[in-house]
N, C-alpha and C. Protein backbone atom coordinates (compact mmCIF):
# COMPACT_ATOMS: atom_id res chain seq x y z
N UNK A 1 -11.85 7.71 19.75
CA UNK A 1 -12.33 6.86 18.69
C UNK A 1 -13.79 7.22 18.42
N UNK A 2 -13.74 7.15 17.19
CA UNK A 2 -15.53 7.82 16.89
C UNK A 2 -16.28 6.15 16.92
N UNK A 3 -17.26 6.39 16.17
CA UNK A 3 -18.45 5.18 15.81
C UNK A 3 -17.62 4.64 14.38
N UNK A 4 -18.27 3.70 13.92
CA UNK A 4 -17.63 2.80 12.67
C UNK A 4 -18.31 3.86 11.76
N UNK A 5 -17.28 3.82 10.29
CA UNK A 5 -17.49 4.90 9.35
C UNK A 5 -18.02 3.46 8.23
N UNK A 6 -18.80 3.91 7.68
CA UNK A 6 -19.64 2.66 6.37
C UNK A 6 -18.88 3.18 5.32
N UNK A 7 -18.57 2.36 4.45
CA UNK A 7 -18.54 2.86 2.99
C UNK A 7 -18.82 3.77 2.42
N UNK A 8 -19.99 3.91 1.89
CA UNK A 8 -20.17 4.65 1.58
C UNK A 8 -19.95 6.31 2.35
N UNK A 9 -19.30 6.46 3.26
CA UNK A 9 -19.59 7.90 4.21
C UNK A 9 -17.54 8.11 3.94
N UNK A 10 -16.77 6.93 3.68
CA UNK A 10 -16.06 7.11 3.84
C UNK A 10 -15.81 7.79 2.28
N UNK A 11 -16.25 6.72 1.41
CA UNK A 11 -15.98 7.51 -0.21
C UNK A 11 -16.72 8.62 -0.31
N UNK A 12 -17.67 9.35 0.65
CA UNK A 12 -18.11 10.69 0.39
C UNK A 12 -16.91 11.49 0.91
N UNK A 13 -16.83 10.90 2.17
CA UNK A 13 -15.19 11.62 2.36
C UNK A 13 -14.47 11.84 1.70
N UNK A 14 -14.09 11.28 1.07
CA UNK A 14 -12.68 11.05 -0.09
C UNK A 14 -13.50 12.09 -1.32
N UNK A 15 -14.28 12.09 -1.52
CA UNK A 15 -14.85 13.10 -2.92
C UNK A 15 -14.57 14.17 -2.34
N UNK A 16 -14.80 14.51 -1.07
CA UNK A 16 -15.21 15.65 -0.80
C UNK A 16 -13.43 16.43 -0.59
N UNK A 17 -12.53 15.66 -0.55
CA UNK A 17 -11.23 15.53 -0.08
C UNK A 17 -10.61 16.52 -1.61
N UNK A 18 -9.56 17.54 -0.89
CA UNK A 18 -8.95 18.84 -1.75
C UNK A 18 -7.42 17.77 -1.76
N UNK A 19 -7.20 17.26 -2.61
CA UNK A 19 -6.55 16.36 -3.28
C UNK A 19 -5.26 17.22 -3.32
N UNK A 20 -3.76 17.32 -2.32
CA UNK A 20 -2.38 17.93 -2.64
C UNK A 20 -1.85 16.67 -3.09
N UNK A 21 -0.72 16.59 -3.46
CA UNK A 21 0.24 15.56 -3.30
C UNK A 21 0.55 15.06 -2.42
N UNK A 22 0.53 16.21 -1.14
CA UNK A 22 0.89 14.84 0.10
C UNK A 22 -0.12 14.34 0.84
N UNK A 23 -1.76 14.53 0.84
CA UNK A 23 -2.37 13.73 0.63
C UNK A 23 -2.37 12.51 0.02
N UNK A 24 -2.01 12.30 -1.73
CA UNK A 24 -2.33 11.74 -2.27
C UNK A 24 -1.32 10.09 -1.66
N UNK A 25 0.22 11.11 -1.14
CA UNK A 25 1.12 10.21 -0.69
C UNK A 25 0.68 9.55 0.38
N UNK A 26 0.27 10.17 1.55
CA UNK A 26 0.15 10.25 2.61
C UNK A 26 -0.71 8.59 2.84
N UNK A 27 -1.80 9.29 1.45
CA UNK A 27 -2.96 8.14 1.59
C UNK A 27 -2.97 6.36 0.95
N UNK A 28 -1.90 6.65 0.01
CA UNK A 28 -0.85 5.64 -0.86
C UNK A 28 -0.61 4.83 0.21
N UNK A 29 0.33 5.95 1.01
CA UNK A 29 0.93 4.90 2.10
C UNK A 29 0.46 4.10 2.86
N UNK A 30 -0.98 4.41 3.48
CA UNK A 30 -1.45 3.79 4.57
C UNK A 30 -2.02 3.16 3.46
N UNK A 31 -2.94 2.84 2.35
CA UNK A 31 -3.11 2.33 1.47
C UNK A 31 -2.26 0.74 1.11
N UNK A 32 -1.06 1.05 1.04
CA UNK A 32 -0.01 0.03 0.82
C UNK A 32 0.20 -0.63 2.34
N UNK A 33 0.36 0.23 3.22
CA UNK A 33 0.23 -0.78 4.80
C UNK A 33 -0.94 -1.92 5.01
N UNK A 34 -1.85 -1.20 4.73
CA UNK A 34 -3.32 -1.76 5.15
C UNK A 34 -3.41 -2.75 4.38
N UNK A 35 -3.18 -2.99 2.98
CA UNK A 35 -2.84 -3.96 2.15
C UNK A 35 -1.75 -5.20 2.69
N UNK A 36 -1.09 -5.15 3.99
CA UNK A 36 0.08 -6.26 3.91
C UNK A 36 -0.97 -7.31 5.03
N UNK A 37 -0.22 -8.26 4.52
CA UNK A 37 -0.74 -9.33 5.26
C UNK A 37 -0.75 -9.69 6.72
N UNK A 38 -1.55 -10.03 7.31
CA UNK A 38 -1.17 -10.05 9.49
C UNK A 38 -1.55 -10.94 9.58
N UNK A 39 -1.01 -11.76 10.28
CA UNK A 39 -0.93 -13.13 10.74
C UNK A 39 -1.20 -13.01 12.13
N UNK A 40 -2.25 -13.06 12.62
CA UNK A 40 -2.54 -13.72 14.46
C UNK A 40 -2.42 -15.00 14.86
N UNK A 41 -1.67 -15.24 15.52
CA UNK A 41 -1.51 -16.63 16.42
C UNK A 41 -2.68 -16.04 17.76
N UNK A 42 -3.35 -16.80 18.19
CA UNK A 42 -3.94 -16.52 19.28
C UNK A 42 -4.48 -17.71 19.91
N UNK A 43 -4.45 -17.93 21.13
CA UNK A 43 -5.14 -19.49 21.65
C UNK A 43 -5.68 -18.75 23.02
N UNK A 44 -6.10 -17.73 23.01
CA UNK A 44 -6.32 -16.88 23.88
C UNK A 44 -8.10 -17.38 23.73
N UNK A 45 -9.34 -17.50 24.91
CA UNK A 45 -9.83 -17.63 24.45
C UNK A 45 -10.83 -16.22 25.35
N UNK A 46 -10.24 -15.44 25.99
CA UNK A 46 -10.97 -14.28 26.56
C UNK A 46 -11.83 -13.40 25.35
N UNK A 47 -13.13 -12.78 26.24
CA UNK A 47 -13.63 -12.13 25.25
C UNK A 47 -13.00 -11.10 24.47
N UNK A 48 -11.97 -10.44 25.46
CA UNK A 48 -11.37 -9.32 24.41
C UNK A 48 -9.93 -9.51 23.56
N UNK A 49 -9.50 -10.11 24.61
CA UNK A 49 -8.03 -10.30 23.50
C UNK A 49 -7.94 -11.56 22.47
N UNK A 50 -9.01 -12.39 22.56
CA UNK A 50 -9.38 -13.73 21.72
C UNK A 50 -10.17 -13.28 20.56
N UNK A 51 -10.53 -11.55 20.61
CA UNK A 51 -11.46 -11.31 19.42
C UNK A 51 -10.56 -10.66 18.12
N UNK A 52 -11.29 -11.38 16.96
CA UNK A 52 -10.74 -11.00 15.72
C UNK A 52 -10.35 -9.39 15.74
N UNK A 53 -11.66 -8.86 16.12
CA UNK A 53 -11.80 -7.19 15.90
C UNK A 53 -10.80 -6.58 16.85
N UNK A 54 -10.27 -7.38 17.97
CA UNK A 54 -9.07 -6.68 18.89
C UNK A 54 -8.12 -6.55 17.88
N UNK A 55 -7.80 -7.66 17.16
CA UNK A 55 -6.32 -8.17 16.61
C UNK A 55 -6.51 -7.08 15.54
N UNK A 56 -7.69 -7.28 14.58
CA UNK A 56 -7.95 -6.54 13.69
C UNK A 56 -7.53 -4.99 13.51
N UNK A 57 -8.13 -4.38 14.69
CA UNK A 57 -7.98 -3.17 14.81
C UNK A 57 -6.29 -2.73 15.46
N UNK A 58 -5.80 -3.39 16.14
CA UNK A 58 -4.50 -2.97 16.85
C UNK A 58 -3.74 -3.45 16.03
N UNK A 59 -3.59 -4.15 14.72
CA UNK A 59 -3.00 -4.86 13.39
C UNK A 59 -2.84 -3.57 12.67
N UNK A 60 -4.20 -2.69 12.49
CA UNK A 60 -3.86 -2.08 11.82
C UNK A 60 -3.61 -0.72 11.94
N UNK A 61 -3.35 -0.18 13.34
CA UNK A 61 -2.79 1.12 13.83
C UNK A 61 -1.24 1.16 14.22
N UNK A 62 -0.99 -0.05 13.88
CA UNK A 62 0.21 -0.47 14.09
C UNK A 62 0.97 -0.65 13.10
N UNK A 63 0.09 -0.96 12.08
CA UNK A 63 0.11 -0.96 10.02
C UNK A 63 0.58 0.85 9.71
N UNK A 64 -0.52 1.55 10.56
CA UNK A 64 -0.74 3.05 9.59
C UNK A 64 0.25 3.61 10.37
N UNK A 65 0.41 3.10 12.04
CA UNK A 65 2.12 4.27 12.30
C UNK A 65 2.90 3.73 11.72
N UNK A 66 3.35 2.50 11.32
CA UNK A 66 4.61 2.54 10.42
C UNK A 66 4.44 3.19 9.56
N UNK A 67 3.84 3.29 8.88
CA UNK A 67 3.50 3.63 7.57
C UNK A 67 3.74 5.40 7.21
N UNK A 68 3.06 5.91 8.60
CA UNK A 68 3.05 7.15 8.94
C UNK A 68 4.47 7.89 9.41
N UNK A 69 5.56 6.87 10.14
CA UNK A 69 6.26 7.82 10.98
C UNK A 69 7.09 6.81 11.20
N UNK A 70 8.35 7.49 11.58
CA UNK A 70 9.93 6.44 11.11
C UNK A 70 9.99 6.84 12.77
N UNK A 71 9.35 6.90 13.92
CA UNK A 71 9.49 6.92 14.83
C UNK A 71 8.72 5.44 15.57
N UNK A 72 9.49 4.85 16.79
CA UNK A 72 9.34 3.94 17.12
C UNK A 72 7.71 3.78 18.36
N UNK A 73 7.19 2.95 17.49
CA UNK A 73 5.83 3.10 18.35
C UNK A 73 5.73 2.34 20.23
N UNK A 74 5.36 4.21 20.59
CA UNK A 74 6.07 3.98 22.06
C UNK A 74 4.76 3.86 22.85
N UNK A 75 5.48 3.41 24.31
CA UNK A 75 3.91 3.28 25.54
C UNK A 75 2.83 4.32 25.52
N UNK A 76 2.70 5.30 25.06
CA UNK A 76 1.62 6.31 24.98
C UNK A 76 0.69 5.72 23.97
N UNK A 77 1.50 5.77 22.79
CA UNK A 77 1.03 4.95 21.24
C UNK A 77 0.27 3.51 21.75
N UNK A 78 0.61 2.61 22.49
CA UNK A 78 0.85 1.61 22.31
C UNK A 78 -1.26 1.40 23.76
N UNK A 79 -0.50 2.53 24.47
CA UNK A 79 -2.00 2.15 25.27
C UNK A 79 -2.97 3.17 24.76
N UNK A 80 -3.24 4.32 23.86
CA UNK A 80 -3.92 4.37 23.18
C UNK A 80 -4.57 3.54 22.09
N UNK A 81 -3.29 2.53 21.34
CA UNK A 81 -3.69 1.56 20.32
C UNK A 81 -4.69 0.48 21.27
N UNK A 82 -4.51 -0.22 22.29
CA UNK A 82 -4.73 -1.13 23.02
C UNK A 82 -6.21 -0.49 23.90
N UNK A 83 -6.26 0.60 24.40
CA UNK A 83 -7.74 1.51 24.18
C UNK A 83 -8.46 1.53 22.89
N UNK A 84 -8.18 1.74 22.01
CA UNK A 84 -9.14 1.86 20.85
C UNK A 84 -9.74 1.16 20.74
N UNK A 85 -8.98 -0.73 20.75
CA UNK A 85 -9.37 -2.18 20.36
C UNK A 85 -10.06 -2.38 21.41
N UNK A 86 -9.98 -2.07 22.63
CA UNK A 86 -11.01 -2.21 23.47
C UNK A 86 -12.63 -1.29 23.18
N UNK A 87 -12.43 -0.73 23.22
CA UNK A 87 -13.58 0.73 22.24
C UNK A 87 -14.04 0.16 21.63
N UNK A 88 -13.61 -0.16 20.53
CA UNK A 88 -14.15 -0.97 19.58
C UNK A 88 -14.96 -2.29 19.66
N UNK A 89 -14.50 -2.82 20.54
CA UNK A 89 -15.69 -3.92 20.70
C UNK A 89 -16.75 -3.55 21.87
N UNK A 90 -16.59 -2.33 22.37
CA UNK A 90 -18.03 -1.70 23.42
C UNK A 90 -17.55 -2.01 24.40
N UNK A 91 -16.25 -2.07 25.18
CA UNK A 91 -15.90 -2.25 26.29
C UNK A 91 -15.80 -0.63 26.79
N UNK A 92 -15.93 -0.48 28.01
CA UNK A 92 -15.63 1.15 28.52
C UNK A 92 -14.21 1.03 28.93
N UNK A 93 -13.36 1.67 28.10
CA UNK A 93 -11.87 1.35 28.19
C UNK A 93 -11.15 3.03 28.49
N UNK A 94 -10.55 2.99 29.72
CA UNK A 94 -9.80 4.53 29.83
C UNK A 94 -8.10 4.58 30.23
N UNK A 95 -7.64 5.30 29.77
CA UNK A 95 -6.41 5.72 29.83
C UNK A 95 -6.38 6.50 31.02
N UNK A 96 -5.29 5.86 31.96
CA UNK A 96 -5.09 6.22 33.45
C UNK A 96 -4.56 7.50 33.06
N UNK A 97 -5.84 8.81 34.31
CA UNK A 97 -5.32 10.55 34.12
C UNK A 97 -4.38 10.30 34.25
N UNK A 98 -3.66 10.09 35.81
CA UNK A 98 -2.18 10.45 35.64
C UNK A 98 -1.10 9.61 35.04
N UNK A 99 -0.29 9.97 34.19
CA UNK A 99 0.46 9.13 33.24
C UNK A 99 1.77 8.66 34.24
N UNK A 100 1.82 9.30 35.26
CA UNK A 100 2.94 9.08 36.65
C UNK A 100 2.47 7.64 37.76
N UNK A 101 1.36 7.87 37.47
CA UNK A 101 0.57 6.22 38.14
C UNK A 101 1.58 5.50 38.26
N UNK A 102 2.15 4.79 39.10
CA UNK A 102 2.84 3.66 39.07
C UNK A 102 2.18 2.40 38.71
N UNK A 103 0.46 2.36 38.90
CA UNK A 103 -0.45 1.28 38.65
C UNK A 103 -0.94 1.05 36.88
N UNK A 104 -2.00 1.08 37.09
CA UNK A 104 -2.54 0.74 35.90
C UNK A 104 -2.90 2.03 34.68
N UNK A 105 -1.98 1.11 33.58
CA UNK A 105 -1.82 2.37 32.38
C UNK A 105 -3.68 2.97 31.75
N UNK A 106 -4.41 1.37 31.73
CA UNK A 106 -5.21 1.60 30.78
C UNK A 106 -6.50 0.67 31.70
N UNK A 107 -7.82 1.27 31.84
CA UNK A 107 -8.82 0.55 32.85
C UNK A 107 -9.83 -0.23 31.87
N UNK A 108 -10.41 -1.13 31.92
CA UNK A 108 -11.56 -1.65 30.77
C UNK A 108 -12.31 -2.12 32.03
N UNK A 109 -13.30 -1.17 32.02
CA UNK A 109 -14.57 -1.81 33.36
C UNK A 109 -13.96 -1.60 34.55
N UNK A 110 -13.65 -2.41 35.21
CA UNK A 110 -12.97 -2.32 36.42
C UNK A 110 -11.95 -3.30 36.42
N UNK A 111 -11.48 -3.31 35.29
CA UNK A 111 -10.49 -4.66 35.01
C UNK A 111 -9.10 -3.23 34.72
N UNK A 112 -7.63 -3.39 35.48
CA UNK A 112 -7.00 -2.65 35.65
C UNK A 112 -5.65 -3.21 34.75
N UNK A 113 -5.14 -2.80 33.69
CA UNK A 113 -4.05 -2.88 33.23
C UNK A 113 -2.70 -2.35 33.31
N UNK A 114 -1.78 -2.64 33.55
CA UNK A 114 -0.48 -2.33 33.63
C UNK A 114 0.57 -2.63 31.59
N UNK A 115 0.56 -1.64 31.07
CA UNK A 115 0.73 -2.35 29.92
C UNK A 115 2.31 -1.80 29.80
N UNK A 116 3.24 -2.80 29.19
CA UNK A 116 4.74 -2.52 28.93
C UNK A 116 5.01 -2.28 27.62
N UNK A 117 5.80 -1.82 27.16
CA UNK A 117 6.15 -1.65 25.60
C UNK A 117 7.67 -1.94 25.38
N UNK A 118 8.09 -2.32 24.22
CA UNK A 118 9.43 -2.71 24.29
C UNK A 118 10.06 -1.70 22.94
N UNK A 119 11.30 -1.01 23.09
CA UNK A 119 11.38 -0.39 22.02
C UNK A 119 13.09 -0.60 21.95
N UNK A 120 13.49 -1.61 22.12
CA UNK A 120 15.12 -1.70 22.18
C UNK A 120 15.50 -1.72 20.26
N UNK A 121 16.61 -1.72 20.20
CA UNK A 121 17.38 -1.61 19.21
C UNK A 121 16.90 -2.77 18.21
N UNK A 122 17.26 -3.45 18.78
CA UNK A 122 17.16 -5.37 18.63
C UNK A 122 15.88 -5.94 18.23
N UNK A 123 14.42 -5.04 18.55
CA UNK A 123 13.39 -5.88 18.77
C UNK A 123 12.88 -6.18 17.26
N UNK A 124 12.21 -7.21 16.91
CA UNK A 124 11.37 -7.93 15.57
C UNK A 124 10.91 -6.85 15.12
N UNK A 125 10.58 -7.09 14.19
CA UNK A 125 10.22 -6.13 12.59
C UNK A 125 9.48 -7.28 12.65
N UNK A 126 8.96 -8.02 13.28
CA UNK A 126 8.23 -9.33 12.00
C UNK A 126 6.78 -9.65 13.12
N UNK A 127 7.47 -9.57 14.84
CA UNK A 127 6.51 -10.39 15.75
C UNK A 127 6.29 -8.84 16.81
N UNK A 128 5.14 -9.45 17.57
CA UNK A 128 5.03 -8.50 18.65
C UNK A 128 4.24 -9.77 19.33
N UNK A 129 4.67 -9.50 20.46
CA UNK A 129 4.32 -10.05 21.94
C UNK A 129 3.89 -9.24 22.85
N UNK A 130 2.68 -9.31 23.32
CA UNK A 130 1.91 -8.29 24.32
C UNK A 130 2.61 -9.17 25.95
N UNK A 131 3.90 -9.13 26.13
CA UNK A 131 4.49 -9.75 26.92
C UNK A 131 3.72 -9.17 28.82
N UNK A 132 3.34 -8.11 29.11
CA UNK A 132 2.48 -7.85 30.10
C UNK A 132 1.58 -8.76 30.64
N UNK A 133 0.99 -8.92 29.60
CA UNK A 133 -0.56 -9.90 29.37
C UNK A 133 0.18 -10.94 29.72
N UNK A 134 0.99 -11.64 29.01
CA UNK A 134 1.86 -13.09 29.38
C UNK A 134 1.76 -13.38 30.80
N UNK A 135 2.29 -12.18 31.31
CA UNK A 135 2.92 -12.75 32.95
C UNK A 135 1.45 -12.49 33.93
N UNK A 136 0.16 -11.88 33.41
CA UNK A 136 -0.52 -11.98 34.21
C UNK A 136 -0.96 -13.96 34.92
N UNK A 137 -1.48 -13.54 36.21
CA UNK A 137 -1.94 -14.99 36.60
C UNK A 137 -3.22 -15.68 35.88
N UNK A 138 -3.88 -15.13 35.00
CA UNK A 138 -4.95 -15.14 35.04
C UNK A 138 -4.57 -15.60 33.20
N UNK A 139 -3.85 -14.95 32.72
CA UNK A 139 -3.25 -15.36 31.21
C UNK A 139 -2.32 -15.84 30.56
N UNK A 140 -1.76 -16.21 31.94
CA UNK A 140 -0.37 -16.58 31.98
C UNK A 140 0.21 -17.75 30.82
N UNK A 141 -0.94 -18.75 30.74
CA UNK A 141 -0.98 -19.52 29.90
C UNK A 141 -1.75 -19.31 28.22
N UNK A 142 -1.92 -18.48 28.01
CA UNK A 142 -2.45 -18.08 27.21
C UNK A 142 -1.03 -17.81 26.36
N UNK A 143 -1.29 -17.28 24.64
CA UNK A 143 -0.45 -17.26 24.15
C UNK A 143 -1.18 -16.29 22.86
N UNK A 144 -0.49 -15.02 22.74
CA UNK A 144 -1.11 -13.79 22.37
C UNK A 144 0.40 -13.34 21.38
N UNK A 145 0.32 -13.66 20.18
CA UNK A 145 1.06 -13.18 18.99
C UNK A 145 0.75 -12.63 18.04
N UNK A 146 1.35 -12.08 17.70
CA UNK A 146 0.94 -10.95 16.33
C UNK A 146 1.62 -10.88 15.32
N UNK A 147 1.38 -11.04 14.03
CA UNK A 147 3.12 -11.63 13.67
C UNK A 147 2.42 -10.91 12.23
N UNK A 148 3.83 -9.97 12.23
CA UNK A 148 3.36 -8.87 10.84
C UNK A 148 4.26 -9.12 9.48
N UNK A 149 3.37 -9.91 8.17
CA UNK A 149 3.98 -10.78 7.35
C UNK A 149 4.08 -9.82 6.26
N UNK A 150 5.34 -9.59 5.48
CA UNK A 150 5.58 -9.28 4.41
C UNK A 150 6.84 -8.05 4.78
């Protein structure tokens, strides 16, 4: 994840951008994702998963792979997405070297995560549940929804 891009650096981007068609699609699309509406339920009141900019940002990488790829967004995807949103608010967040770890997928400080992903046949088009987080002791009561409207 880089630093935040301003406005203006991003529309220099875009000028500077050799315009094909599947660009133009490409950019439509995430265009039309980024546009749908996200609904957070959250009663979470921790600094990181209670913050707008978590929801914000993992709302919408979750917006641009649909958008991007008719493939189902899996545990690699899912603790990179969940790294970024940590990144993003200045936490030091790393993705465990070995991906064979039986422990923790993704580290923020010295705070150790184990993160699950669900990709069955069956699962919502509409909700996501960071169900991991649920069963910790510590969040157990907490209540962390994501609910993707339209």
């Amino acid at each position: 994840m880089t630093r935040a891009t301003t406005v203006p650096e991003l529309a220099a981007k875009l000028a500077a951008l050799h315009f094909t068609q599947a660009k133009v699609q490409m950019l439509s699309d995430i265009a039309d994702a980024l546009v749908k509406p996200v609904v957070v339920q959250s009663q979470s009141e921790d600094p990181i998963f209670g913050d707008t900019k978590f929801h914000d940002y993992f709302s919408n990488v979750l917006l641009v792979h649909h958008a991007t790829n008719d493939e189902k967004f899996k545990k690699k995807a899912f603790e990179f997405a969940f790294r970024g949103a940590c990144l993003g608010l200045g936490y030091d967040a790393r993705i465990t070297a070995n991906p064979m770890n039986p422990g923790a997928d993704v580290t923020i400080g010295t705070c150790r995560f184990s993160l699950k992903t669900e990709a069955g046949r069956n699962i919502s088009r509409e909700n996501m549940t960071i169900s991991k987080l649920m069963e910790a002791r510590w969040i157990r009561n907490w209540l962390t929804t994501i609910t993707l409207a339209g």
